[in-house]
C-alpha atoms as a PDB file:
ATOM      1  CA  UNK A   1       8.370  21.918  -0.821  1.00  0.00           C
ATOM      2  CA  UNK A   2       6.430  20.148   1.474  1.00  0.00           C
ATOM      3  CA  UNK A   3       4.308  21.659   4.417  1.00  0.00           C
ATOM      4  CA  UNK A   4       3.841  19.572   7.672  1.00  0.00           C
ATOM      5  CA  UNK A   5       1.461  20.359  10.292  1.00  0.00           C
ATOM      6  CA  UNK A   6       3.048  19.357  13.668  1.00  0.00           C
ATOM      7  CA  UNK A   7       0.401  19.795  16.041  1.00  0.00           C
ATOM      8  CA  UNK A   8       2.652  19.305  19.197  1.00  0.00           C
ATOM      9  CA  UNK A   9       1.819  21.811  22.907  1.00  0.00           C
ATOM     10  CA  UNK A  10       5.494  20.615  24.342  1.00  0.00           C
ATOM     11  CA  UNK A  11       7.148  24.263  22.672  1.00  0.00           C
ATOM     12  CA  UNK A  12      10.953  22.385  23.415  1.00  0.00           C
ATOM     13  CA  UNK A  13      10.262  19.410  21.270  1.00  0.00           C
ATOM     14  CA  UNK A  14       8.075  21.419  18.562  1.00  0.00           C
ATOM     15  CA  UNK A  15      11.007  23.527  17.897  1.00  0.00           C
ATOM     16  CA  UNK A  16      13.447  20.668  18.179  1.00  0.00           C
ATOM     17  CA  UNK A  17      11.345  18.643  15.171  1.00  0.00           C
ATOM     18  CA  UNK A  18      10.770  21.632  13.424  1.00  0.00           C
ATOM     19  CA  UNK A  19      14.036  22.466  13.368  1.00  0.00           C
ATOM     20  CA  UNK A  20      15.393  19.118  11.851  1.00  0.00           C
ATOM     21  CA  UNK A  21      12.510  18.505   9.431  1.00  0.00           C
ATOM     22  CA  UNK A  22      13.825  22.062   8.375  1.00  0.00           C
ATOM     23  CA  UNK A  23      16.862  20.518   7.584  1.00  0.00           C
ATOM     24  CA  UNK A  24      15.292  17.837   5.215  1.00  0.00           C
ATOM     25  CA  UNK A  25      13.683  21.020   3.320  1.00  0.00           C
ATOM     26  CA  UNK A  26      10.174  20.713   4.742  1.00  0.00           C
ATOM     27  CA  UNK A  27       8.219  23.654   5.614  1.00  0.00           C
ATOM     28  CA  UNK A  28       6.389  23.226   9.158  1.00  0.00           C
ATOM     29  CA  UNK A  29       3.906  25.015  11.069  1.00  0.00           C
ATOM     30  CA  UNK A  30       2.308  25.084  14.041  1.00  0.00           C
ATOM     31  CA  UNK A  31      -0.786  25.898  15.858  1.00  0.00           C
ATOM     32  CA  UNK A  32      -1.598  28.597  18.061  1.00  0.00           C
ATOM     33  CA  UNK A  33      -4.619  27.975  19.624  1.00  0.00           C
ATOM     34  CA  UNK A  34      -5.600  24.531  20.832  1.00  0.00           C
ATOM     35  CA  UNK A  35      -9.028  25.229  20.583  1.00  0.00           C
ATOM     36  CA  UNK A  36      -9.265  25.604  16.791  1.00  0.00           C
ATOM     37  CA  UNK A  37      -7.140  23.158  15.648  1.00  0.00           C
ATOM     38  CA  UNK A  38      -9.395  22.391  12.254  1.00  0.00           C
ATOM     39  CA  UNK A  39      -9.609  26.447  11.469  1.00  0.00           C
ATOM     40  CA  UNK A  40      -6.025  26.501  11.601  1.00  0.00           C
ATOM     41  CA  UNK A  41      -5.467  23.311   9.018  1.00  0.00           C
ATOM     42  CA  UNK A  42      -7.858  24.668   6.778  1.00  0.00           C
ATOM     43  CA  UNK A  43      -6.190  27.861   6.726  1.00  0.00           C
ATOM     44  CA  UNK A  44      -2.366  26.050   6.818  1.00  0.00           C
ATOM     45  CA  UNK A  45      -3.233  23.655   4.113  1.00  0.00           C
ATOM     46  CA  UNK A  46      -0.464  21.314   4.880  1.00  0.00           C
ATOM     47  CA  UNK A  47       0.474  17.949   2.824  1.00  0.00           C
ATOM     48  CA  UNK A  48       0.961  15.933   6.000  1.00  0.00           C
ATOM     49  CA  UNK A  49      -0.057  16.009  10.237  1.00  0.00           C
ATOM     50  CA  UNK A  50       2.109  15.145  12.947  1.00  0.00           C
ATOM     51  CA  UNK A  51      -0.010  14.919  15.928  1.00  0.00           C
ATOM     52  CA  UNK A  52      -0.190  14.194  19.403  1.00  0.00           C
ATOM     53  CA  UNK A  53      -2.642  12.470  20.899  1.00  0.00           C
ATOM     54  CA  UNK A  54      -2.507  14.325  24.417  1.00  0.00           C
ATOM     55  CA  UNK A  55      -3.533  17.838  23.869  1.00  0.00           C
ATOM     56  CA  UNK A  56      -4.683  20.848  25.635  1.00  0.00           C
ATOM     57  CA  UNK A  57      -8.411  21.262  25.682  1.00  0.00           C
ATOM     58  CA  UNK A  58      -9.359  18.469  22.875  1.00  0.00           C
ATOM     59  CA  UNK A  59      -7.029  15.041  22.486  1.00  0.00           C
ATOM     60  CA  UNK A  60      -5.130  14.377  19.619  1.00  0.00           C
ATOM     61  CA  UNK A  61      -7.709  11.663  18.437  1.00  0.00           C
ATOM     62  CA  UNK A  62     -10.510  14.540  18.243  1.00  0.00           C
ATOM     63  CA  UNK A  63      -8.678  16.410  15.554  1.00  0.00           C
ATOM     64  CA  UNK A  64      -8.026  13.185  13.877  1.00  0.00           C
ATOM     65  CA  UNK A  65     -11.757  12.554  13.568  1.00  0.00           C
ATOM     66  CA  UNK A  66     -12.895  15.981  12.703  1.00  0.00           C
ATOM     67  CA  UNK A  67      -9.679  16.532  10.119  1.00  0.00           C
ATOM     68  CA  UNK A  68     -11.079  13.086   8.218  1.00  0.00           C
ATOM     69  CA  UNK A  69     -14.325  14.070   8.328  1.00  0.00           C
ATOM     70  CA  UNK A  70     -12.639  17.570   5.806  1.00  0.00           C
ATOM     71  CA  UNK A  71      -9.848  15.581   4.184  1.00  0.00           C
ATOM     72  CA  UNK A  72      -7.517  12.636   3.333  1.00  0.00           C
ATOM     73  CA  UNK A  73      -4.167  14.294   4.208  1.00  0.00           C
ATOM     74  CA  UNK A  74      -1.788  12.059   5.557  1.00  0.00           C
ATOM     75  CA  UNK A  75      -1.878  11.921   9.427  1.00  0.00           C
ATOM     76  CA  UNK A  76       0.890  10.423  11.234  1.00  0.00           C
ATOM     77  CA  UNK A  77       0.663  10.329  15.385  1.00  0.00           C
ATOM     78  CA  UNK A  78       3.559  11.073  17.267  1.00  0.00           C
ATOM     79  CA  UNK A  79       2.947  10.180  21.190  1.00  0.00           C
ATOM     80  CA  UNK A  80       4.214   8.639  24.283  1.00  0.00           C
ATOM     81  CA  UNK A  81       1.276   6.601  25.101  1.00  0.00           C
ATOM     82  CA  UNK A  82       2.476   3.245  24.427  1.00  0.00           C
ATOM     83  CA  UNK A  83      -0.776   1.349  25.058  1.00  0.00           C
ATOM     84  CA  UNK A  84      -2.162  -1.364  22.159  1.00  0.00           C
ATOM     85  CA  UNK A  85      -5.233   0.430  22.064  1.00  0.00           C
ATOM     86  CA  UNK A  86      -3.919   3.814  21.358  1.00  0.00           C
ATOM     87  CA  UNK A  87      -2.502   2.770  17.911  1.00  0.00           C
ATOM     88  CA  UNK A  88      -5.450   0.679  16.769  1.00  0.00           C
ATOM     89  CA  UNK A  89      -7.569   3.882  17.372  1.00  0.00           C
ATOM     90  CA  UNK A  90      -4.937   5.794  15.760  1.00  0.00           C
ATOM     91  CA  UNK A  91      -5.660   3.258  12.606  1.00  0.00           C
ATOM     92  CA  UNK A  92      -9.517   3.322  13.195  1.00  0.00           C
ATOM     93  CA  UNK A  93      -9.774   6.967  12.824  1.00  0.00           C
ATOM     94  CA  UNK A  94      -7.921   6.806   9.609  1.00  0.00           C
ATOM     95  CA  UNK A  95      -4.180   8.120  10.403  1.00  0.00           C
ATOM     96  CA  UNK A  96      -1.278   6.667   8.186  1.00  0.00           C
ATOM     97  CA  UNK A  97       0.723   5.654  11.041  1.00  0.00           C
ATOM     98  CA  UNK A  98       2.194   6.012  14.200  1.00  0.00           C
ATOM     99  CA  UNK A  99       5.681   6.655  15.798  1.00  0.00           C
ATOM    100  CA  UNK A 100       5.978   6.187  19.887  1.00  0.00           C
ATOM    101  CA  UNK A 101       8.023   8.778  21.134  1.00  0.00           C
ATOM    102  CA  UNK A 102      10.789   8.805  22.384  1.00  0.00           C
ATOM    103  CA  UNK A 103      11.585   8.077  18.456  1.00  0.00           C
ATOM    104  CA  UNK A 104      14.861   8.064  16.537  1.00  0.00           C
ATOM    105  CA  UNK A 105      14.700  10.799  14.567  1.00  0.00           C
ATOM    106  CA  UNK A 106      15.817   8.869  11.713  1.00  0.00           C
ATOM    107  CA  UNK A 107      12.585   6.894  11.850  1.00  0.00           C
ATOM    108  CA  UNK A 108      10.175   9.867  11.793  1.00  0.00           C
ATOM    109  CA  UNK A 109      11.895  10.405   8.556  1.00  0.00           C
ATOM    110  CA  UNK A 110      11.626   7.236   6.933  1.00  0.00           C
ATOM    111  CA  UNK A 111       7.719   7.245   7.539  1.00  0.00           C
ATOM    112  CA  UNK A 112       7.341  10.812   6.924  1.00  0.00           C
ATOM    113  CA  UNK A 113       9.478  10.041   3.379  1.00  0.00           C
ATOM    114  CA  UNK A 114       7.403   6.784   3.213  1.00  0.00           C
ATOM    115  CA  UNK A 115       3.596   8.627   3.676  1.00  0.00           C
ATOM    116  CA  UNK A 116       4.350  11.006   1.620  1.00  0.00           C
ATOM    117  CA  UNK A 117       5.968   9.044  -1.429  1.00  0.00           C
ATOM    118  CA  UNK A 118       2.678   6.667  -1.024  1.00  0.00           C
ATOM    119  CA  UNK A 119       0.045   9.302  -0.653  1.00  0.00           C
ATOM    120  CA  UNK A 120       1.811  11.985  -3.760  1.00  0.00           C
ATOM    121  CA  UNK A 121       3.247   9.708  -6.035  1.00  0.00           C
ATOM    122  CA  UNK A 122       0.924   7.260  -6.675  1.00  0.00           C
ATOM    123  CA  UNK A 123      -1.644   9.860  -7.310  1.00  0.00           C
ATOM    124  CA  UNK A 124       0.275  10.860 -10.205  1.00  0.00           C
ATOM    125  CA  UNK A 125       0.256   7.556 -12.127  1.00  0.00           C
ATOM    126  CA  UNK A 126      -2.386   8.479 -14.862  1.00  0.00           C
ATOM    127  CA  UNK A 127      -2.875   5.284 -16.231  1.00  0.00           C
ATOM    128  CA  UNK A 128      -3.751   3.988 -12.967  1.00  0.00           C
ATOM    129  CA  UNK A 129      -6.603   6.728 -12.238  1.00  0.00           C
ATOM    130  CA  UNK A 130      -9.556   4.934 -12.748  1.00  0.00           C
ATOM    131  CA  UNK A 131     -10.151   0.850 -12.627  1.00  0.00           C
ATOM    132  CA  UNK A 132     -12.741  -1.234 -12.625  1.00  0.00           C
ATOM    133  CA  UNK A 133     -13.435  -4.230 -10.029  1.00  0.00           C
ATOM    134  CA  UNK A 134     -15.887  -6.611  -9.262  1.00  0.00           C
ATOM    135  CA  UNK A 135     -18.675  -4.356 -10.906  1.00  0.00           C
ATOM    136  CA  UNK A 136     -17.430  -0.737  -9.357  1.00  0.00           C
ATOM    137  CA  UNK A 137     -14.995   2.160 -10.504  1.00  0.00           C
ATOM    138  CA  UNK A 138     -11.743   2.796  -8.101  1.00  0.00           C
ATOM    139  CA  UNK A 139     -10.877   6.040  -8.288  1.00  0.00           C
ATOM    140  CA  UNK A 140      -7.292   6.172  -7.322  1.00  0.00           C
ATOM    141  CA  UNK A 141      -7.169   9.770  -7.419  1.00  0.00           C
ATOM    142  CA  UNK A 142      -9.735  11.103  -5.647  1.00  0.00           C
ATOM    143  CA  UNK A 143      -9.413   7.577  -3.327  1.00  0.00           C
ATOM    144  CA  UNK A 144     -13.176   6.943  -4.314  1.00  0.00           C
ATOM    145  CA  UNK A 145     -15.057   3.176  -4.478  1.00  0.00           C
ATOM    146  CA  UNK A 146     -18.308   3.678  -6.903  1.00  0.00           C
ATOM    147  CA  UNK A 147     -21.279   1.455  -7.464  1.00  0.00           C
ATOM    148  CA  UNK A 148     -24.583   2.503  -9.536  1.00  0.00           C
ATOM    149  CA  UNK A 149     -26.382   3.227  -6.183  1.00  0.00           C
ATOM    150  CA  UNK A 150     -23.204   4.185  -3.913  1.00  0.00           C
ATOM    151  CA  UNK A 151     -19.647   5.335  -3.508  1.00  0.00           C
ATOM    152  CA  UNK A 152     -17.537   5.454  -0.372  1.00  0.00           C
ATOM    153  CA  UNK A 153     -13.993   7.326   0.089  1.00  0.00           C
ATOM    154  CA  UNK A 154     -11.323   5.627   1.600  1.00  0.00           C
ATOM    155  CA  UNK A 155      -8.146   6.515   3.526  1.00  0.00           C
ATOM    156  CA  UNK A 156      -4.875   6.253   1.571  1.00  0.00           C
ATOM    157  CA  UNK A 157      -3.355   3.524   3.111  1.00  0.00           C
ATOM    158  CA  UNK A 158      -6.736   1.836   2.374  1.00  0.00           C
ATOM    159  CA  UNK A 159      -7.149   2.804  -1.257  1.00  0.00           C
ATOM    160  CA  UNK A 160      -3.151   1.747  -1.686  1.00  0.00           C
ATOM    161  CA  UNK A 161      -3.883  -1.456  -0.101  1.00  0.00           C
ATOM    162  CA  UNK A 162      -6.694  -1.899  -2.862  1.00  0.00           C
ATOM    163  CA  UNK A 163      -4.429  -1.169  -5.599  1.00  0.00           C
ATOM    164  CA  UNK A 164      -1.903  -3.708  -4.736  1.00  0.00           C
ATOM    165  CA  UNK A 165      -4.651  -6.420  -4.261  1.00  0.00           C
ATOM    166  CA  UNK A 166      -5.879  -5.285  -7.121  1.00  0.00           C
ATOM    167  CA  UNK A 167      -3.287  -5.044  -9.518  1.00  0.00           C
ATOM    168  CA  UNK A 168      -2.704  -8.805  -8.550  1.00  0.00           C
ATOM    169  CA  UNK A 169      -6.064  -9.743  -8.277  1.00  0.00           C
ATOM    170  CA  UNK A 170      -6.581 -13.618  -7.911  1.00  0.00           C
ATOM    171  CA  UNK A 171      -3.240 -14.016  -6.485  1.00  0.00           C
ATOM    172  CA  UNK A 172      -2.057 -14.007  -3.151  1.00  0.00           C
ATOM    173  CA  UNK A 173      -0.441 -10.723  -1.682  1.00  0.00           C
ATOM    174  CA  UNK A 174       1.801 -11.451   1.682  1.00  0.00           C
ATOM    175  CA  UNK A 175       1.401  -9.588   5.079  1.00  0.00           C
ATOM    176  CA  UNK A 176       4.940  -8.690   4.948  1.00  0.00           C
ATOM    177  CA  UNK A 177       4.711  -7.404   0.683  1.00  0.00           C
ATOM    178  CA  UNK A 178       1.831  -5.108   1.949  1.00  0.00           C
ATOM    179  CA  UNK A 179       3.833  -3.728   4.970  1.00  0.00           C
ATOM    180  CA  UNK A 180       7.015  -3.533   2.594  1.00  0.00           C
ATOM    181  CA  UNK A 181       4.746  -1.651   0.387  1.00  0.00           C
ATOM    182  CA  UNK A 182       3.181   0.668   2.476  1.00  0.00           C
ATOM    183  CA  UNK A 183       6.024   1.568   5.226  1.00  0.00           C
ATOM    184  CA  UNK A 184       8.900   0.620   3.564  1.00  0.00           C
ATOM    185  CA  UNK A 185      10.591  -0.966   6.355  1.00  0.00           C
ATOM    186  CA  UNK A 186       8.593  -3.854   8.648  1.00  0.00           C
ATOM    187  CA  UNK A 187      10.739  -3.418  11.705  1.00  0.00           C
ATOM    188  CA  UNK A 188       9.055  -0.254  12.407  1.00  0.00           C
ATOM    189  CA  UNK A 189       5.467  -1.316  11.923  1.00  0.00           C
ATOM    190  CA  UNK A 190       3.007  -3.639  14.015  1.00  0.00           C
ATOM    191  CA  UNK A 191       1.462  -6.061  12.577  1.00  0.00           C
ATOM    192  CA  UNK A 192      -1.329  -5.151  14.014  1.00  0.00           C
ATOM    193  CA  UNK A 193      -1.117  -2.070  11.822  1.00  0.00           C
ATOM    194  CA  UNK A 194      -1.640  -3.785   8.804  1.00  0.00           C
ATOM    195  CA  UNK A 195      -4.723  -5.763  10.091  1.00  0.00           C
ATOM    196  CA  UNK A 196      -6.959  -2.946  11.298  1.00  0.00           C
ATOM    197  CA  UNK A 197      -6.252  -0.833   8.088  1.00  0.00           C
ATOM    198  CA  UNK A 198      -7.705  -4.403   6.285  1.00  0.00           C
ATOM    199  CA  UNK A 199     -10.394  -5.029   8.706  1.00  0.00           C
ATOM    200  CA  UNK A 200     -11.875  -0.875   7.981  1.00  0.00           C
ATOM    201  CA  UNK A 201     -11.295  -1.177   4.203  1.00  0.00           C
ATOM    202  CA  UNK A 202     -13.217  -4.265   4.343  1.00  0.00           C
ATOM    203  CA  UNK A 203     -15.902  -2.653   6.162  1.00  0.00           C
ATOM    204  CA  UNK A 204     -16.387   0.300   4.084  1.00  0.00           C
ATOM    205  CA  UNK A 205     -16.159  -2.487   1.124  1.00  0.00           C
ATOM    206  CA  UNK A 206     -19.192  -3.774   2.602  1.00  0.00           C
ATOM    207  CA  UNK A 207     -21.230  -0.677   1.835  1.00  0.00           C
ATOM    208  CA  UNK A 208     -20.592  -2.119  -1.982  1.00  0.00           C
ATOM    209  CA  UNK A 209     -21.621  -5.537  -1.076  1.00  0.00           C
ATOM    210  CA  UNK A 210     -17.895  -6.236  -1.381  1.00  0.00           C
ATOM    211  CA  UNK A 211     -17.333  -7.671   2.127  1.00  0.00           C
ATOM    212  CA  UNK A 212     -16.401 -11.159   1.051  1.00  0.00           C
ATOM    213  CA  UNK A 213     -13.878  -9.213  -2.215  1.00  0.00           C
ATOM    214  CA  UNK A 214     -10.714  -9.244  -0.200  1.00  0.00           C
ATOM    215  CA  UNK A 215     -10.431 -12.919   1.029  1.00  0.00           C
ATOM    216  CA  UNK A 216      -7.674 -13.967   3.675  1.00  0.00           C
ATOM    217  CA  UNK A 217      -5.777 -17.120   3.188  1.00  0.00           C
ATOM    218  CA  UNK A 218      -4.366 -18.080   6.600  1.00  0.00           C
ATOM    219  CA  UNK A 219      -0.562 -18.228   7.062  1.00  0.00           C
ATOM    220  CA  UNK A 220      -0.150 -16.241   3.260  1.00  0.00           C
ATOM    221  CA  UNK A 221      -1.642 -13.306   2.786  1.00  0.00           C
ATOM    222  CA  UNK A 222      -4.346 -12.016   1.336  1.00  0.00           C
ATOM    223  CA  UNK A 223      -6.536 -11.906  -2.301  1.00  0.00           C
ATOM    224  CA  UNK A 224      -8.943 -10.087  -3.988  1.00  0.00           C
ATOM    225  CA  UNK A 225     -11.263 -11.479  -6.415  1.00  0.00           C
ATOM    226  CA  UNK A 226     -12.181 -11.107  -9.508  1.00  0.00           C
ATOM    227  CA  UNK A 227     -15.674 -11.685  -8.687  1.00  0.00           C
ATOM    228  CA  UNK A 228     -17.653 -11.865  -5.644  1.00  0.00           C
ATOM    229  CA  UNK A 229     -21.194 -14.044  -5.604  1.00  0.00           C
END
C-alpha cells in the first residue's frame, strides 16, 4: 500500500480527499503542525506529496524546496492559484505535477496513478539500472548523472525524460510522446509543463558539459545525441 502525504490546512477538503484516496486503497496522512512540515515527512515517510501552495506560516513552495533538498519523492501540487507562474515554479522546484483545484476527482487519480507508476515501476527495471551516455553513467535508480569529476541528481520526471531520449538516442522524440509518456493523458497537462522540466534537466546537464546533448528540432520534438563536441 501506498502512503500519500496530503499536506492540505482546509480540514473539510483534507478529509474529503482522504477519504476517497482511501477508497483507491492508499494510506494518507496529514500534518499537524504547519511549522514542521519537513520533521513530519521524515518521520511519515510517504511515497508521494499532495501539497498546497497556500499554507499557514510557510507556503506550499517552501516545503517543496526544503523536501528536494532531503529527497526525490514524487510531489504533486494541488491549489487554486491559477496563475502561469505558479505552475512553472511548481516545475522549477522539482514537483511532478500540478492539478488546479477545483479538480475532478477522477483526474487527481489518473496523475496520482500516473506519478506513481513512473516514479516505482521504472525503478524496478534491472536491466535498465545503469547506462552509459555521451561519456557519463545514468543511474536510473538512484536518478544520478556521473562524470569522472562530477555527478548531479535529477528529479524523476527529469531522469524519465532522459531515459526515453535515451533509449532512442539519435532519433527524434515528439512533445506529445513525452507528455503521453510521462502523464498519460495530454489533455490534462500544459505544455508548458513539459518545457520547463526540459529547460532544468538541460541545465543540470550542463554541470556535465552536456548542455548542447538534448538538441530541439523545431516543430518535432526533441533528440539526444550520441555524442556531443
Amino acid at each position: 500500500m501506498f502512503t500519500i502525504m496530503l499536506i492540505e490546512d482546509d480540514q473539510t477538503l483534507f478529509q474529503e480527499v482522504k477519504d476517497r484516496l482511501s477508497q483507491w486503497s492508499y494510506h494518507v496522512i496529514g500534518v499537524m503542525d504547519f511549522s514542521n512540515v519537513l520533521e513530519e515527512f521524515v518521520d511519515g515517510k510517504p511515497d508521494l506529496i499532495i501539497i498546497d501552495i497556500q499554507l499557514p506560516k510557510f507556503d506550499g513552495f517552501h516545503w517543496c524546496r526544503l523536501i528536494r533538498s532531503h529527497s526525490n519523492v514524487p510531489i504533486i501540487f494541488l491549489s487554486s492559484r491559477d496563475h502561469p507562474t505558479d505552475m512553472v515554479m511548481s516545475m522549477q522546484l522539482g514537483a511532478d505535477d500540478f492539478v488546479q483545484k477545483p479538480f475532478h476527482f477522477d483526474v487527481l487519480i489518473a496523475k496520482i496513478q500516473a506519478t506513481l507508476r513512473r516514479v516505482y515501476n521504472y525503478n524496478t527495471d534491472t536491466q535498465l539500472e545503469l547506462k552509459t551516455w555521451c561519456g557519463v553513467t545514468v543511474d536510473f535508480v538512484k536518478g544520478t548523472v556521473s562524470s569522472e569529476q562530477d555527478m548531479i541528481e535529477l528529479t524523476k520526471n527529469e531522469m524519465y525524460i532522459l531515459k526515453i531520449l535515451i533509449e532512442r538516442k539519435n532519433d527524434i522524440v515528439t512533445r506529445e510522446e513525452l507528455i503521453t509518456s510521462l502523464w498519460d493523458d495530454d489533455r490534462f497537462v500544459s505544455d508548458n509543463t513539459l518545457t520547463v522540466n526540459i529547460n532544468r534537466l538541460r541545465k543540470k546537464l550542463t554541470k556535465l558539459d552536456l548542455g548542447e546533448a538534448i538538441e530541439t528540432r523545431v516543430g518535432q520534438g526533441y533528440v539526444a545525441k550520441e555524442n556531443v563536441t
